[in-house]
C-alpha atoms as a PDB file:
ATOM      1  CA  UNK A   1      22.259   8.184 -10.657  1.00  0.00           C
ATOM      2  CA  UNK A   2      19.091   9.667  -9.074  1.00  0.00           C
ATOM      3  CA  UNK A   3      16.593   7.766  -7.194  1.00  0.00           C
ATOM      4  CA  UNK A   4      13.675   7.052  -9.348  1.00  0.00           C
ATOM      5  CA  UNK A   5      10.129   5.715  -8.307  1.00  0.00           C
ATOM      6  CA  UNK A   6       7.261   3.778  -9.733  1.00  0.00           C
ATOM      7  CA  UNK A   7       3.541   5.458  -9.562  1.00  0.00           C
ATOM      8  CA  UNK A   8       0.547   3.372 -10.026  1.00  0.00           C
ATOM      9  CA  UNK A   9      -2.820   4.529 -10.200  1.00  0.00           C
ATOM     10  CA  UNK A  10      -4.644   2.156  -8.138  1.00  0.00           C
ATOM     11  CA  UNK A  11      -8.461   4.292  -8.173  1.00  0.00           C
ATOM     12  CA  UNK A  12     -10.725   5.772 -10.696  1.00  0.00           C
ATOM     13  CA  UNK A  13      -9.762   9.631 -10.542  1.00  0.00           C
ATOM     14  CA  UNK A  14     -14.071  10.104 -11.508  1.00  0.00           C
ATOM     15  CA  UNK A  15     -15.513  12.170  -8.616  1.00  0.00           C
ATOM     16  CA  UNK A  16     -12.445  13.969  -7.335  1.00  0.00           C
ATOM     17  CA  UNK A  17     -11.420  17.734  -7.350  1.00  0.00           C
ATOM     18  CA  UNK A  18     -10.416  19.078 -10.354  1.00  0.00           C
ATOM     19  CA  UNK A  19      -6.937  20.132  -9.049  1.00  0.00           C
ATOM     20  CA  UNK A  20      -6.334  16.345  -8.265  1.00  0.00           C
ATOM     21  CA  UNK A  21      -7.390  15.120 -11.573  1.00  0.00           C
ATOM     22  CA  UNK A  22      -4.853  17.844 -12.666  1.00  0.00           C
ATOM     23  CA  UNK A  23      -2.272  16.843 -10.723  1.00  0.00           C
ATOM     24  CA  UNK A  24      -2.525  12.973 -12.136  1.00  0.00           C
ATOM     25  CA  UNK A  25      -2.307  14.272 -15.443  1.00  0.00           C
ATOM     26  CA  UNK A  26       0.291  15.966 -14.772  1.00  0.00           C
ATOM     27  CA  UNK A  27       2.111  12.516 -13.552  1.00  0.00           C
ATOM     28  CA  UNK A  28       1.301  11.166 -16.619  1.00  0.00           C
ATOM     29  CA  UNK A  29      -0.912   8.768 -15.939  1.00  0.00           C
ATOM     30  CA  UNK A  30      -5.114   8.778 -16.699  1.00  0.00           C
ATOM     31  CA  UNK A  31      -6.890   5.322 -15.819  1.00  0.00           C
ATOM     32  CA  UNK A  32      -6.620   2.965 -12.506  1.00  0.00           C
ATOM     33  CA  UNK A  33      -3.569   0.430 -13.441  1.00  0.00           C
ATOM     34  CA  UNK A  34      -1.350   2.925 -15.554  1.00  0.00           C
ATOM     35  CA  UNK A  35       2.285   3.474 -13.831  1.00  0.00           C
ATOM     36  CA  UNK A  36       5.169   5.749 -14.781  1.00  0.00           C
ATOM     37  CA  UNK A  37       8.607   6.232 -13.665  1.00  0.00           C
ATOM     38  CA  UNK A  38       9.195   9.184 -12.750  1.00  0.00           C
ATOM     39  CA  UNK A  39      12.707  10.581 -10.516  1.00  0.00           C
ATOM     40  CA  UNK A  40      12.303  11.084  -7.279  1.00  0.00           C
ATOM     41  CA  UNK A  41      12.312  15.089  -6.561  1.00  0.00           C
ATOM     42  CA  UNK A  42      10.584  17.260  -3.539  1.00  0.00           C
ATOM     43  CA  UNK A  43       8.074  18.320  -6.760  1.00  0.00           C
ATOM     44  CA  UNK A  44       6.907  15.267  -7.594  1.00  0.00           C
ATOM     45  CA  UNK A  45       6.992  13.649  -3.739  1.00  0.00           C
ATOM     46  CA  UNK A  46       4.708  17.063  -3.115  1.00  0.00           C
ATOM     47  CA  UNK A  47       2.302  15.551  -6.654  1.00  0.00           C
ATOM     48  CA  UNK A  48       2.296  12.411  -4.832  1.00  0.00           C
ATOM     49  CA  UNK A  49       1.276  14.114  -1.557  1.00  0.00           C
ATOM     50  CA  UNK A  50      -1.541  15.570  -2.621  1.00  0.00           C
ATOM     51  CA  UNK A  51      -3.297  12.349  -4.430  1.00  0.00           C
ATOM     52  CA  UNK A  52      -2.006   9.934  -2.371  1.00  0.00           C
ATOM     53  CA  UNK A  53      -5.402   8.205  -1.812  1.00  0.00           C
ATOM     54  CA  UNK A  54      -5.328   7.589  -5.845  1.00  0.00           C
ATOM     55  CA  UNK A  55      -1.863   6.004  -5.906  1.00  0.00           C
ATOM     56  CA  UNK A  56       0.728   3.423  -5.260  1.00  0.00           C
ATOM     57  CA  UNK A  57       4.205   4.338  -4.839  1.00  0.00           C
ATOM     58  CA  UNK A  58       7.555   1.887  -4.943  1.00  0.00           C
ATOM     59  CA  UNK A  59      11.111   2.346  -5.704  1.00  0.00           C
ATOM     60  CA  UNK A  60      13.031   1.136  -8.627  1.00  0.00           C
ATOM     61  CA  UNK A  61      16.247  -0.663  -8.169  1.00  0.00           C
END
């Protein structure tokens, strides 16, 4: 089975780019405190990369 991870938006995404807020809708998630599961791919690490300062990111067992 792949590895999957957990994203949580931890910060508002109000007064960033418009690429980032993009890219976190694009995760699927929208407010602080929303998380999804998403598997673990060099796309989505790449997502994560680029918003990092929004987000919290932990593996599921």
């Amino acid at each position: 089975m792949a590895k999957q991870i957990k994203i949580t938006q931890v910060k508002s995404q109000i007064h960033t780019l418009k690429a980032h807020k993009a890219t976190i809708k694009a995760l699927g998630l929208g407010r602080p405190n929303y998380s999804t599961v998403k598997i673990d791919t060099p796309q989505i690490r790449g997502m994560i990369d680029k918003v990092k300062y929004l987000l919290k990111v932990e593996e599921v067992k």
